[in-house]
PDB file of N, CA and C in Angstrom:
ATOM      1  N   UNK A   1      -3.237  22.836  35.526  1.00  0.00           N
ATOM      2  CA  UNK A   1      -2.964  22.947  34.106  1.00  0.00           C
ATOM      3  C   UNK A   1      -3.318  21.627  33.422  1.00  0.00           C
ATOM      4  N   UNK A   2      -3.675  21.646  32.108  1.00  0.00           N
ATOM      5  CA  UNK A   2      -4.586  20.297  31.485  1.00  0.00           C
ATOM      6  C   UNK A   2      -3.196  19.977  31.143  1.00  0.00           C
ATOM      7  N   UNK A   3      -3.013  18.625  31.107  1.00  0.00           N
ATOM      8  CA  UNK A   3      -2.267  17.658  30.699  1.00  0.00           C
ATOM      9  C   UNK A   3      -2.382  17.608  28.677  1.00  0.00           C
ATOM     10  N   UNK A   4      -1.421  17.579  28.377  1.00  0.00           N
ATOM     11  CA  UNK A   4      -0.895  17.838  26.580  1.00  0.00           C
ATOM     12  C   UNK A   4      -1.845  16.800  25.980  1.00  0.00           C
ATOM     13  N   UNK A   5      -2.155  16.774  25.044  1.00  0.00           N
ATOM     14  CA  UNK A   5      -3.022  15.492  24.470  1.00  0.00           C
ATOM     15  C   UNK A   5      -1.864  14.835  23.603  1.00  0.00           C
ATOM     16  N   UNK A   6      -1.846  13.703  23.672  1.00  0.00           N
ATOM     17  CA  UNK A   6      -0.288  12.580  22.804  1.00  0.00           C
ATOM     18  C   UNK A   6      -1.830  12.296  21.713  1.00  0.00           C
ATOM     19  N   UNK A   7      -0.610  12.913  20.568  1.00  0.00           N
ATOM     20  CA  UNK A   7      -0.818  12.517  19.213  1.00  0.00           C
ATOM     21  C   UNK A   7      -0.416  11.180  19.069  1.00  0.00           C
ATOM     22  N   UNK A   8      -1.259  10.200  18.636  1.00  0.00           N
ATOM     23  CA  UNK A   8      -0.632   9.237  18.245  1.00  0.00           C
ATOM     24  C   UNK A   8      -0.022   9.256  17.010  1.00  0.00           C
ATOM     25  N   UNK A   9       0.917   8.178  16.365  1.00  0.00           N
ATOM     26  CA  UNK A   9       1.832   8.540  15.431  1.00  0.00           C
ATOM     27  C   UNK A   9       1.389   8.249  14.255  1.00  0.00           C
ATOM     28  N   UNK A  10       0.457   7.512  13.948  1.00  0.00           N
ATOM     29  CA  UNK A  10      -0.234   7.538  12.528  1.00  0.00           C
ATOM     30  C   UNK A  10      -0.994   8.875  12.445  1.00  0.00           C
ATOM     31  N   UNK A  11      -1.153   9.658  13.285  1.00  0.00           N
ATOM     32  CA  UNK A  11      -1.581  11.014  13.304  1.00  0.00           C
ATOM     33  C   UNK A  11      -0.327  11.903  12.754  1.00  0.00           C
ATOM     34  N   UNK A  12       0.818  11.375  13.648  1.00  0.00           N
ATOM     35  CA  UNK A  12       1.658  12.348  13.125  1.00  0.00           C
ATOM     36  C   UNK A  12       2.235  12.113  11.524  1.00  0.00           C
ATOM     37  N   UNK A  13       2.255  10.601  11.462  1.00  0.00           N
ATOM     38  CA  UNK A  13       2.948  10.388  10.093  1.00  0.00           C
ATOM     39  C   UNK A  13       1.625  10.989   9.146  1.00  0.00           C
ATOM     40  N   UNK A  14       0.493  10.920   8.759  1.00  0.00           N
ATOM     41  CA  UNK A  14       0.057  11.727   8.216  1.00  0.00           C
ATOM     42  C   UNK A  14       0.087  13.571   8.083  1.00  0.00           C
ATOM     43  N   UNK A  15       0.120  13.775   8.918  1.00  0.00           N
ATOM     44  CA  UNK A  15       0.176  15.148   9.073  1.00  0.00           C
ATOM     45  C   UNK A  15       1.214  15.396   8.373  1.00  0.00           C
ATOM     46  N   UNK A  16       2.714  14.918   8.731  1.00  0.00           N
ATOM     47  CA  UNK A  16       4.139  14.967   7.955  1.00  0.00           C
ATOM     48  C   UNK A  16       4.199  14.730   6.328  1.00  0.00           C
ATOM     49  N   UNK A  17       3.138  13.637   6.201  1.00  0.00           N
ATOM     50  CA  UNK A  17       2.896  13.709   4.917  1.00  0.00           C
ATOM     51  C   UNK A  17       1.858  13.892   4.018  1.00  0.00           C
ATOM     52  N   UNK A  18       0.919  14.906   4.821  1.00  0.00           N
ATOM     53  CA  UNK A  18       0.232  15.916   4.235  1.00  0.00           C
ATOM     54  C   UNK A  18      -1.220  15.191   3.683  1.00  0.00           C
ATOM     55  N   UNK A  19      -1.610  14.221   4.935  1.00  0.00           N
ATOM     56  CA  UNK A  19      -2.483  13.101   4.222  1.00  0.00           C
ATOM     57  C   UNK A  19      -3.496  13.202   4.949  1.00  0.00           C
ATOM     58  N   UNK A  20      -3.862  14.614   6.012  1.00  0.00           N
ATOM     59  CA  UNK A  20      -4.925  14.915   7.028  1.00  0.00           C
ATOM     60  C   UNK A  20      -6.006  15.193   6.236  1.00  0.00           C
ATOM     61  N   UNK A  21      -7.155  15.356   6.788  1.00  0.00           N
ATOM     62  CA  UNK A  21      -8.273  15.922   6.114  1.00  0.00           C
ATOM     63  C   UNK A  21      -8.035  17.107   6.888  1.00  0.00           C
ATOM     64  N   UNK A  22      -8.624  18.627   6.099  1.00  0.00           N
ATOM     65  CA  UNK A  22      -8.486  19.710   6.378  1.00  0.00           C
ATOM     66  C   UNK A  22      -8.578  20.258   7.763  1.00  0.00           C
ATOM     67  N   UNK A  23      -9.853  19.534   8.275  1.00  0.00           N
ATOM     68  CA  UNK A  23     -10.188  19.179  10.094  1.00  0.00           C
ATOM     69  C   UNK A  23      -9.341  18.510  10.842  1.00  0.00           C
ATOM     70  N   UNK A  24      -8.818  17.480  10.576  1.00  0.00           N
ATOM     71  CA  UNK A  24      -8.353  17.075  11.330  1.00  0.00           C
ATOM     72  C   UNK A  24      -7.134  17.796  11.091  1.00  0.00           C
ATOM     73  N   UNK A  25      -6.231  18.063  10.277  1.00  0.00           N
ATOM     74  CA  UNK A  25      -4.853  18.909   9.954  1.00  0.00           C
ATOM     75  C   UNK A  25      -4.917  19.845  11.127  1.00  0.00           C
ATOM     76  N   UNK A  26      -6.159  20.923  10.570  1.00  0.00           N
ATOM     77  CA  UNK A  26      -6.119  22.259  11.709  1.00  0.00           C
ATOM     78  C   UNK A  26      -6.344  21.524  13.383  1.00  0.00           C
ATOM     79  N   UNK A  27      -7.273  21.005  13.648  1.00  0.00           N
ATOM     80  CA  UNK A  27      -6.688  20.589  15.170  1.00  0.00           C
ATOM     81  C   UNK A  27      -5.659  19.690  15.640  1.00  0.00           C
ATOM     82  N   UNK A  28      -4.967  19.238  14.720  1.00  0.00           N
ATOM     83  CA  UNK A  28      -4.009  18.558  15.263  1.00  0.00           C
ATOM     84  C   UNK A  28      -2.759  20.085  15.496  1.00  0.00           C
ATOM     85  N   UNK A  29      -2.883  20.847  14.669  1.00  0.00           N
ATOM     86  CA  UNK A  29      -1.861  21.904  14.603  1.00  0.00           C
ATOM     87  C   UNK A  29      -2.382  22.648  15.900  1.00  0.00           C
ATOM     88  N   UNK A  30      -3.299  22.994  16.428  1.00  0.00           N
ATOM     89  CA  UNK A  30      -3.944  23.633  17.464  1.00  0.00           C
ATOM     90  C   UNK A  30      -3.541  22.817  18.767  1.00  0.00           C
ATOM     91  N   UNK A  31      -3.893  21.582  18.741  1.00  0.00           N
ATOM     92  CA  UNK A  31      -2.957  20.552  19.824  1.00  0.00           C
ATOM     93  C   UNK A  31      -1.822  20.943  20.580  1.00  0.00           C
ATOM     94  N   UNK A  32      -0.747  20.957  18.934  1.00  0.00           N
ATOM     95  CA  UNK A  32       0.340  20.960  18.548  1.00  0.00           C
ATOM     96  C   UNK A  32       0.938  22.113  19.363  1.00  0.00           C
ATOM     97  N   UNK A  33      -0.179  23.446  19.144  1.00  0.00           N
ATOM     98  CA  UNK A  33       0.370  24.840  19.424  1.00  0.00           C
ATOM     99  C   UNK A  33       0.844  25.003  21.180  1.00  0.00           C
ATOM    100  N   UNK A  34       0.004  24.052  22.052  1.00  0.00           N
ATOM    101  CA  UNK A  34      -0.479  23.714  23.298  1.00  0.00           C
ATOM    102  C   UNK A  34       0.516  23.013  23.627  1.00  0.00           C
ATOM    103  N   UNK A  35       1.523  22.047  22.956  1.00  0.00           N
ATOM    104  CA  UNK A  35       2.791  20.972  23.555  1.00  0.00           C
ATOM    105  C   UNK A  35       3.783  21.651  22.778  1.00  0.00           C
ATOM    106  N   UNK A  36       4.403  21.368  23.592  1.00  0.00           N
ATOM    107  CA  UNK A  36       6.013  21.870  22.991  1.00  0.00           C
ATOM    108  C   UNK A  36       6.683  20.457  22.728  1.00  0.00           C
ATOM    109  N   UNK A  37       6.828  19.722  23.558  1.00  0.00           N
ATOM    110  CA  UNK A  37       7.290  18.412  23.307  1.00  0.00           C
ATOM    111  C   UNK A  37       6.670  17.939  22.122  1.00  0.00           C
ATOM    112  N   UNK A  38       5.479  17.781  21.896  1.00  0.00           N
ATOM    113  CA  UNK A  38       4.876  17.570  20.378  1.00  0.00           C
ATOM    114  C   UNK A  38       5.485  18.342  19.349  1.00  0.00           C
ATOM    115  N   UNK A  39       5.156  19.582  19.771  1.00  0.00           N
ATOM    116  CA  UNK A  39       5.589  20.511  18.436  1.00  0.00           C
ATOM    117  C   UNK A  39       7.588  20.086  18.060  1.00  0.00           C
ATOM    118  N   UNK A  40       8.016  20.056  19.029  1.00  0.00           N
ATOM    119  CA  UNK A  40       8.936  19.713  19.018  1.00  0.00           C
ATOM    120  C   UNK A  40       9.844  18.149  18.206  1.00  0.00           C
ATOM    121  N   UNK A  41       8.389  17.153  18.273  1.00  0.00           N
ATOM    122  CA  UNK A  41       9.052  16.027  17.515  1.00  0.00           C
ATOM    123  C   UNK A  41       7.676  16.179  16.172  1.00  0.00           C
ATOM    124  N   UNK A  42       6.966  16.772  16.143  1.00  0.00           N
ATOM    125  CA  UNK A  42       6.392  16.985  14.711  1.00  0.00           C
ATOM    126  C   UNK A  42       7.600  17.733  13.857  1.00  0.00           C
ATOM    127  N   UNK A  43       7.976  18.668  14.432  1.00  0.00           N
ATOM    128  CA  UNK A  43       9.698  19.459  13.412  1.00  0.00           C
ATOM    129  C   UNK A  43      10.336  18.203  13.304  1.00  0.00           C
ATOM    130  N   UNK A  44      10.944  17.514  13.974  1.00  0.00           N
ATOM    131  CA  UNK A  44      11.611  15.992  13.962  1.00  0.00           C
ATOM    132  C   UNK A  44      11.289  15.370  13.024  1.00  0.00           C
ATOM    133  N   UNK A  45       9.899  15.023  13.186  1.00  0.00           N
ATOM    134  CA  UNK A  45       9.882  13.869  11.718  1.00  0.00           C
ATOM    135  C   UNK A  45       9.423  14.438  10.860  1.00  0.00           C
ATOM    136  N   UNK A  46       9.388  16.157  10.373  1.00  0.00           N
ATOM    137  CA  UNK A  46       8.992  16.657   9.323  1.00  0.00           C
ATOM    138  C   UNK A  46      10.758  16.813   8.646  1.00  0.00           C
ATOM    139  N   UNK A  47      11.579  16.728   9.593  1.00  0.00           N
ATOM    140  CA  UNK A  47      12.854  17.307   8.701  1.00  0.00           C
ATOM    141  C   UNK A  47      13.317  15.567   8.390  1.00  0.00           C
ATOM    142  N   UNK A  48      12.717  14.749   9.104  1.00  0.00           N
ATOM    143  CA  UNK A  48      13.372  13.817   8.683  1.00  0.00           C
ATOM    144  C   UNK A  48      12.938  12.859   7.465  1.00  0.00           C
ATOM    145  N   UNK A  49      11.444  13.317   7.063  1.00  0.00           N
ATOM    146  CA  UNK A  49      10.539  12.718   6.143  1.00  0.00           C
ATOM    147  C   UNK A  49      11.160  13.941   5.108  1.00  0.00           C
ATOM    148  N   UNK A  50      11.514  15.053   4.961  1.00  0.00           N
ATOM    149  CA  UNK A  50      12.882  16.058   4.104  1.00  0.00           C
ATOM    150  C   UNK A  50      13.557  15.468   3.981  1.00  0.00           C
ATOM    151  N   UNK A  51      14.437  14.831   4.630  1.00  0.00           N
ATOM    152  CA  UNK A  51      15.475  13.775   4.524  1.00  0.00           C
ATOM    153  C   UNK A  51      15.262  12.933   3.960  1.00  0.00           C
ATOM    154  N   UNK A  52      14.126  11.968   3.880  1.00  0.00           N
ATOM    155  CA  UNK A  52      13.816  10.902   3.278  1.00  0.00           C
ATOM    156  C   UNK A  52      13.406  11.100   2.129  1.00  0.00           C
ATOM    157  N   UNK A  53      13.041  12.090   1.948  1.00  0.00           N
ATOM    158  CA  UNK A  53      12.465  12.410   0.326  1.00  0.00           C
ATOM    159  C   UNK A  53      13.611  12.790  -0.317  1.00  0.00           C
ATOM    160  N   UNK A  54      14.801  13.585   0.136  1.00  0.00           N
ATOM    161  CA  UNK A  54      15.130  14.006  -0.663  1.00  0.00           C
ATOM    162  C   UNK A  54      16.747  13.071  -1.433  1.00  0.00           C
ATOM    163  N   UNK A  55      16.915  12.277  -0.479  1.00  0.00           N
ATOM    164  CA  UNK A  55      17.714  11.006  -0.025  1.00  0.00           C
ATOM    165  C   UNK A  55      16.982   9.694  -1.390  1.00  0.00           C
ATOM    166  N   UNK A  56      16.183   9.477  -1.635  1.00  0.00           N
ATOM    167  CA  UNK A  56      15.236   8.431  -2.055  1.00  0.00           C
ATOM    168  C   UNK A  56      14.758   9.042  -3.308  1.00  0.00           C
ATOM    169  N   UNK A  57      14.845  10.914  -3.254  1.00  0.00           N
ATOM    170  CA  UNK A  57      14.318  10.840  -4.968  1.00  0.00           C
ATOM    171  C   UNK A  57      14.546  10.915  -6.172  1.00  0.00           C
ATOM    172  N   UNK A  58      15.693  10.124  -6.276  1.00  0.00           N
ATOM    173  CA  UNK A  58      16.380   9.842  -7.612  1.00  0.00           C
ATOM    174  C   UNK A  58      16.000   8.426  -8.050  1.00  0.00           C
ATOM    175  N   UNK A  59      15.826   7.426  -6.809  1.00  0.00           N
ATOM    176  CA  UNK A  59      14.916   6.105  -6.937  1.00  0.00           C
ATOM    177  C   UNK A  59      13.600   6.434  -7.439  1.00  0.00           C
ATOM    178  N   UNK A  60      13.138   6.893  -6.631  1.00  0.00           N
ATOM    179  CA  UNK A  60      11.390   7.025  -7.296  1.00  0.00           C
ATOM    180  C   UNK A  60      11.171   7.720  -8.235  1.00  0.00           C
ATOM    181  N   UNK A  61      12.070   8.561  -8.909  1.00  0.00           N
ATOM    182  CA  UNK A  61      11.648   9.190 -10.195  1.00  0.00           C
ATOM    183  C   UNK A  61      12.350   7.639 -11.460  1.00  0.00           C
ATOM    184  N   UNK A  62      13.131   6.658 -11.118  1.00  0.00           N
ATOM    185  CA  UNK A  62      13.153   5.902 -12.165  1.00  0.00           C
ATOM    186  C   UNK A  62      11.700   5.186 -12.767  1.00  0.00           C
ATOM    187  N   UNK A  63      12.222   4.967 -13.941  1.00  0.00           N
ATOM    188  CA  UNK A  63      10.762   3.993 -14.296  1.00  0.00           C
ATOM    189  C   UNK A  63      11.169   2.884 -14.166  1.00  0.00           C
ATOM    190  N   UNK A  64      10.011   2.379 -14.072  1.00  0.00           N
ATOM    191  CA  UNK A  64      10.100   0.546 -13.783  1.00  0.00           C
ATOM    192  C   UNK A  64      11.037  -0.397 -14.636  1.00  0.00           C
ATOM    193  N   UNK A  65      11.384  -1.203 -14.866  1.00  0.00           N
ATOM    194  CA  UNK A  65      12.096  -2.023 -15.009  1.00  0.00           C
ATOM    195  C   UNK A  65      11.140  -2.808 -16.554  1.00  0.00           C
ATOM    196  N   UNK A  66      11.319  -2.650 -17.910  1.00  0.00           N
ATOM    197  CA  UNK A  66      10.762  -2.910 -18.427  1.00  0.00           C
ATOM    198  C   UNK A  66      10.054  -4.658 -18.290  1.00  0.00           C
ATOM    199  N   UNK A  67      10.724  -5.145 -17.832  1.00  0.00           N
ATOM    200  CA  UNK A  67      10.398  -6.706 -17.529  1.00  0.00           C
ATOM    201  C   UNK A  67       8.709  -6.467 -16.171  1.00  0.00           C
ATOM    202  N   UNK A  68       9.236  -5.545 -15.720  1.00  0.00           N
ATOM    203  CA  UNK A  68       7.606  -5.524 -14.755  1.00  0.00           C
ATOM    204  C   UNK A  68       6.671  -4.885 -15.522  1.00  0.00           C
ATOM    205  N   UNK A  69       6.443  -3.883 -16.297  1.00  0.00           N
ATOM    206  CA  UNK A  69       5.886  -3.134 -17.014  1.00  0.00           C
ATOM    207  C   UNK A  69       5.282  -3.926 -18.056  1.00  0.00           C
ATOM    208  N   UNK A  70       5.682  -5.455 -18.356  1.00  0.00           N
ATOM    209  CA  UNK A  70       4.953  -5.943 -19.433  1.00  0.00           C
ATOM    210  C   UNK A  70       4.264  -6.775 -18.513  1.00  0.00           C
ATOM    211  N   UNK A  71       4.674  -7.287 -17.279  1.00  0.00           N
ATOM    212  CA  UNK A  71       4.387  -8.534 -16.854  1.00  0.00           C
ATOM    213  C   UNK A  71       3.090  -7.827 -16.078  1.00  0.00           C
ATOM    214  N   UNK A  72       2.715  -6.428 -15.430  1.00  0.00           N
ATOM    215  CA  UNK A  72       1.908  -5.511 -15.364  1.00  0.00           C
ATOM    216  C   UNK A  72       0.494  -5.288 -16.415  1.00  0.00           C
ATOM    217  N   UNK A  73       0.903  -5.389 -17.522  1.00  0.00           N
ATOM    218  CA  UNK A  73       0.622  -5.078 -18.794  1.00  0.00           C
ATOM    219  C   UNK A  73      -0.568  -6.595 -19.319  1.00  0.00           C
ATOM    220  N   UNK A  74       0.170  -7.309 -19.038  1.00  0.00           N
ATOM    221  CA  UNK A  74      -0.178  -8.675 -19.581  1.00  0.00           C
ATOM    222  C   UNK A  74      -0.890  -9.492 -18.255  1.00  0.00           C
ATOM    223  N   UNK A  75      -0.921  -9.230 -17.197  1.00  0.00           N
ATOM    224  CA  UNK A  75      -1.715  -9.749 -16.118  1.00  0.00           C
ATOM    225  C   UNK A  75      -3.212  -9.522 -16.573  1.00  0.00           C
ATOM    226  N   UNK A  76      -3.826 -11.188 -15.967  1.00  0.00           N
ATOM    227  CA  UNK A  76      -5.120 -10.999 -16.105  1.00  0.00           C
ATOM    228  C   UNK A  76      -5.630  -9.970 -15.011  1.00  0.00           C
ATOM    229  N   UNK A  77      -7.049  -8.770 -15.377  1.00  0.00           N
ATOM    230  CA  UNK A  77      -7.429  -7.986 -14.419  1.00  0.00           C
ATOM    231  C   UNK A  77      -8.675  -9.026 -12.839  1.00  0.00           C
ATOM    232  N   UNK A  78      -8.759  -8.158 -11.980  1.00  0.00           N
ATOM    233  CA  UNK A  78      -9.108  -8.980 -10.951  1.00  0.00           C
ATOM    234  C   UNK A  78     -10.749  -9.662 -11.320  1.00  0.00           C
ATOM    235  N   UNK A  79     -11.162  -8.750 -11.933  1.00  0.00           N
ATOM    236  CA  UNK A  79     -12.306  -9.137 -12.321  1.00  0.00           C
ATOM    237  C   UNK A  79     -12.763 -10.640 -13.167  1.00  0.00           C
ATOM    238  N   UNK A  80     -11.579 -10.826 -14.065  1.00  0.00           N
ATOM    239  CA  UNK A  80     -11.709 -12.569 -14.462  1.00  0.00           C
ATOM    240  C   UNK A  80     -11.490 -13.529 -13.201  1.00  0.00           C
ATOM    241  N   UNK A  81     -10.629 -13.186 -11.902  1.00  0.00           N
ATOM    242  CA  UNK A  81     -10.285 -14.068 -10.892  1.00  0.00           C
ATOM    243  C   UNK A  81     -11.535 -14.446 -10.310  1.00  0.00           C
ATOM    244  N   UNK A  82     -12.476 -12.968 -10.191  1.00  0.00           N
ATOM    245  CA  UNK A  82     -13.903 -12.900  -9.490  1.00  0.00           C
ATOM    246  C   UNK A  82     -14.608 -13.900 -10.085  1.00  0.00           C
ATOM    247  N   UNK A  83     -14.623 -14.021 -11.540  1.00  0.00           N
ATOM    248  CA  UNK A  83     -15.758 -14.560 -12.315  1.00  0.00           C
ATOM    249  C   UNK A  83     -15.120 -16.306 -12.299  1.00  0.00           C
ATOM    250  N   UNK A  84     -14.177 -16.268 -12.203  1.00  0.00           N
ATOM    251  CA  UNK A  84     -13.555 -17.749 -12.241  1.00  0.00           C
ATOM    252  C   UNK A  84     -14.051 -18.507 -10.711  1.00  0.00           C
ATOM    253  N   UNK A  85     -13.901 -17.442  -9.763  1.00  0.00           N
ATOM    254  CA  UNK A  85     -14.375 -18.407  -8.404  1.00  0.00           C
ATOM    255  C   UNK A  85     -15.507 -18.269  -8.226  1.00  0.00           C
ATOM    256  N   UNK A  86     -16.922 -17.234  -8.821  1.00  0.00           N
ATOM    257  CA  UNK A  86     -18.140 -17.948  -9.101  1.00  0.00           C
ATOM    258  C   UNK A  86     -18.378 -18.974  -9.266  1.00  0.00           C
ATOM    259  N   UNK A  87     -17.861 -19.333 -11.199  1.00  0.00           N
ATOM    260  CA  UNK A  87     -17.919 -20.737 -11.194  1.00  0.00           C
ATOM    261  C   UNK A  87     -17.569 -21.963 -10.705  1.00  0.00           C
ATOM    262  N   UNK A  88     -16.608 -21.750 -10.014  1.00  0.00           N
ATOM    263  CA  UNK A  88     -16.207 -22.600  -9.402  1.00  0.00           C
ATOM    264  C   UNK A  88     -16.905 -22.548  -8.445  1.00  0.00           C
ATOM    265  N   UNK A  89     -17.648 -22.197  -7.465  1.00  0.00           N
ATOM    266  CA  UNK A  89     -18.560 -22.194  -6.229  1.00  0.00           C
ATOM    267  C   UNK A  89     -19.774 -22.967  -7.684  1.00  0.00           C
ATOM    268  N   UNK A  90     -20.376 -22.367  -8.509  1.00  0.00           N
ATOM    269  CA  UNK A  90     -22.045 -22.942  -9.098  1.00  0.00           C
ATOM    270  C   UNK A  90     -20.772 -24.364  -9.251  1.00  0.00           C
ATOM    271  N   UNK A  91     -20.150 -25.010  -9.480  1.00  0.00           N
ATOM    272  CA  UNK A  91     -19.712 -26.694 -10.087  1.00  0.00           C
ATOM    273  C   UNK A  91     -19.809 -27.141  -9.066  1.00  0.00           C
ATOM    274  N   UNK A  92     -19.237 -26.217  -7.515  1.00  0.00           N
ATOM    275  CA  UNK A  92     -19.173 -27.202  -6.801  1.00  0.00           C
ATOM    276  C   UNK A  92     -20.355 -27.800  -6.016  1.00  0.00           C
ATOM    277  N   UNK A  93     -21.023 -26.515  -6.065  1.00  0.00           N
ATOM    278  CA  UNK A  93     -22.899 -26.712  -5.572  1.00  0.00           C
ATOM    279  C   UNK A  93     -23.577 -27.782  -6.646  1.00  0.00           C
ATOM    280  N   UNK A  94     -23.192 -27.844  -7.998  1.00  0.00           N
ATOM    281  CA  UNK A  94     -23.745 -28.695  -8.385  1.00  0.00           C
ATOM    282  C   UNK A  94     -23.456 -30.219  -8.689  1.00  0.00           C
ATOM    283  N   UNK A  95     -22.272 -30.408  -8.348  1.00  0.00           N
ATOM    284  CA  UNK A  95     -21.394 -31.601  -7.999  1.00  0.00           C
ATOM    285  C   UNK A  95     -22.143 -32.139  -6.949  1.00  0.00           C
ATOM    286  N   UNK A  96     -22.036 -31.140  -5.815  1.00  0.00           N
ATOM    287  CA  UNK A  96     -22.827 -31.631  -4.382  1.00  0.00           C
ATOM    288  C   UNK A  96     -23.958 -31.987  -4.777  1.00  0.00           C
ATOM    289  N   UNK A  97     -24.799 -31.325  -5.503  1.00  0.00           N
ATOM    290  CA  UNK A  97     -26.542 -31.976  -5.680  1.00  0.00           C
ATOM    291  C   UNK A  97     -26.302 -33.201  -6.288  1.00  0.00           C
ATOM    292  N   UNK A  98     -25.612 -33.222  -7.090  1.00  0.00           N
ATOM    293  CA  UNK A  98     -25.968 -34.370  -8.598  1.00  0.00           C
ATOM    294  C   UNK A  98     -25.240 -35.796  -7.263  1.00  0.00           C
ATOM    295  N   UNK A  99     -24.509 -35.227  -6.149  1.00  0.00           N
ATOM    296  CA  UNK A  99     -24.004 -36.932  -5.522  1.00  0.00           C
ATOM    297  C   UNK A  99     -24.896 -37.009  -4.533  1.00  0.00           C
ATOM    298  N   UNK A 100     -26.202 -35.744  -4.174  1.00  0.00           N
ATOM    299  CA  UNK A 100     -27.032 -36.022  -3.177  1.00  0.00           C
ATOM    300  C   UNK A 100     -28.039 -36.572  -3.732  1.00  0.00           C
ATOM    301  N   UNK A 101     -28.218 -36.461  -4.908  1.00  0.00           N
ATOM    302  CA  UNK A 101     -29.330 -36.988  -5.564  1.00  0.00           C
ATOM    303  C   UNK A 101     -29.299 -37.798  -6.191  1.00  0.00           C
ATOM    304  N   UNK A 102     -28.026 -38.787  -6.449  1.00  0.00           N
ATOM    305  CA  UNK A 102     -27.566 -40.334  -7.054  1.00  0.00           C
ATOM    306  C   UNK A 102     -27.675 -40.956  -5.635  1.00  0.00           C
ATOM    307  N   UNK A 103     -27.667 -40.227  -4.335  1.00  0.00           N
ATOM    308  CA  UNK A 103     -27.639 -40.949  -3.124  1.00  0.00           C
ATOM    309  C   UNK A 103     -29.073 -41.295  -2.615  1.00  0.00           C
ATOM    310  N   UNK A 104     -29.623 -40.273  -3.295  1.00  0.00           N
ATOM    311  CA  UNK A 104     -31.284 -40.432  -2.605  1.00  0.00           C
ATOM    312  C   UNK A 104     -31.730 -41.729  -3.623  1.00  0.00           C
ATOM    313  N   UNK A 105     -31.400 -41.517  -4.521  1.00  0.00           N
ATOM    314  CA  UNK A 105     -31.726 -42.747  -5.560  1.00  0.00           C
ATOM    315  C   UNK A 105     -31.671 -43.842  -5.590  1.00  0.00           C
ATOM    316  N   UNK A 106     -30.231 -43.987  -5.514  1.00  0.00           N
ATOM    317  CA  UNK A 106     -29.421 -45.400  -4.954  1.00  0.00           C
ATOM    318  C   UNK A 106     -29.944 -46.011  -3.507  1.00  0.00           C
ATOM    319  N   UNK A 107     -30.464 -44.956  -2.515  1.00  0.00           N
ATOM    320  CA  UNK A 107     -30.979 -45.443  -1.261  1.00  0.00           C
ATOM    321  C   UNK A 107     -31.413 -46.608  -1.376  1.00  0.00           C
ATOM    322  N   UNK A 108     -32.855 -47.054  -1.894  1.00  0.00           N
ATOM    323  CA  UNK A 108     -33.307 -47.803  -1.995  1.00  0.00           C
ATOM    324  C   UNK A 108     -32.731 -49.103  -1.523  1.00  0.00           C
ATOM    325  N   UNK A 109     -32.173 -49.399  -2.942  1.00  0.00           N
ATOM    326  CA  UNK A 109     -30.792 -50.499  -3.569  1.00  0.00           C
ATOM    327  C   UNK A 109     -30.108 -51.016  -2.141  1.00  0.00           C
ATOM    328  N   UNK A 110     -29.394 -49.643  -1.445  1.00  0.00           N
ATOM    329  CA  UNK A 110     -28.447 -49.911  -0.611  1.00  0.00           C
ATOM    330  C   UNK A 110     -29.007 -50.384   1.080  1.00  0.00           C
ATOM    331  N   UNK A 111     -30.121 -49.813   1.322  1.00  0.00           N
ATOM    332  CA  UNK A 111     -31.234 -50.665   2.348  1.00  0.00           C
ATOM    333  C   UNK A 111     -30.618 -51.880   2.219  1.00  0.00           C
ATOM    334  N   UNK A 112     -31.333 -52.337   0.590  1.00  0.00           N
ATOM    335  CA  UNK A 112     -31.577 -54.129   0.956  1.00  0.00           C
ATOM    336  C   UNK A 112     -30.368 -54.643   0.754  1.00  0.00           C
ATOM    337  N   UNK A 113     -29.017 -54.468  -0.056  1.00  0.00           N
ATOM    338  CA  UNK A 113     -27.979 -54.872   0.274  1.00  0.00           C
ATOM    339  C   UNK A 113     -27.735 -54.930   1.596  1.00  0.00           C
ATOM    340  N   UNK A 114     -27.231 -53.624   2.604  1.00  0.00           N
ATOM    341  CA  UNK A 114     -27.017 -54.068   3.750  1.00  0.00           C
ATOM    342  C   UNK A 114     -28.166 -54.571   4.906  1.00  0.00           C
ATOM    343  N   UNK A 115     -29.315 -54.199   4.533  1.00  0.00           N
ATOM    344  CA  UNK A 115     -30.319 -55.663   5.281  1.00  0.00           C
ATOM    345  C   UNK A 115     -30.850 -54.572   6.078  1.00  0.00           C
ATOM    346  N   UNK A 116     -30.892 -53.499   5.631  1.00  0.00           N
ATOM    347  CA  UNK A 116     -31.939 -52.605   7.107  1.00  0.00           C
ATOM    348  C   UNK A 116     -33.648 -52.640   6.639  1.00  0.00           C
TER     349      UNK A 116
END
């Protein structure tokens, strides 16, 4: 007799919360049909993710806390962060040239000071 296939549990926590793709849903349930011990703790954490929802949904139906909702509201979007560390990469590339190229300059100078 073939040995049960072990669902792993990010398999199962999706499945419980309904987050399979249609393929993978139906063979995991086909698996499922094949273990009893599986089928057995998929009921488990389906009554207990029932539990958790139904325990928790008077929290998640509140709305936010008006103090986050502005501070949400009023955040710069990610896209200025993007454009800010561009520039900051072109200053620093050009910082670097402008002291490689006061160095190539200055070379000269600094030869005959130190005597090479």
């Amino acid at each position: 007799m073939n040995e049960p296939i072990r669902i792993p549990d990010r398999i199962f926590n999706a499945l419980v919360d309904g987050r399979l793709s249609p393929r993978v849903e139906r063979e995991t349930r086909e698996a499922l049909e094949t273990d009893s011990q599986g089928s057995e703790r998929a009921a488990t954490w389906q009554r207990q993710s029932e539990a958790l929802h139904a325990a928790l949904a008077p929290v998640a139906r509140e709305p936010l806390p008006l103090s986050m909702m502005l501070k949400l509201r009023h955040d710069k979007p990610m896209a200025w962060h993007h454009d800010t560390t561009f520039w900051a990469y072109v200053g620093v590339f050009a910082a670097g040239l402008a002291v490689g190229l006061a160095l190539d300059f200055a070379m000269p100078t600094l030869r005959v000071l130190i005597g090479i």
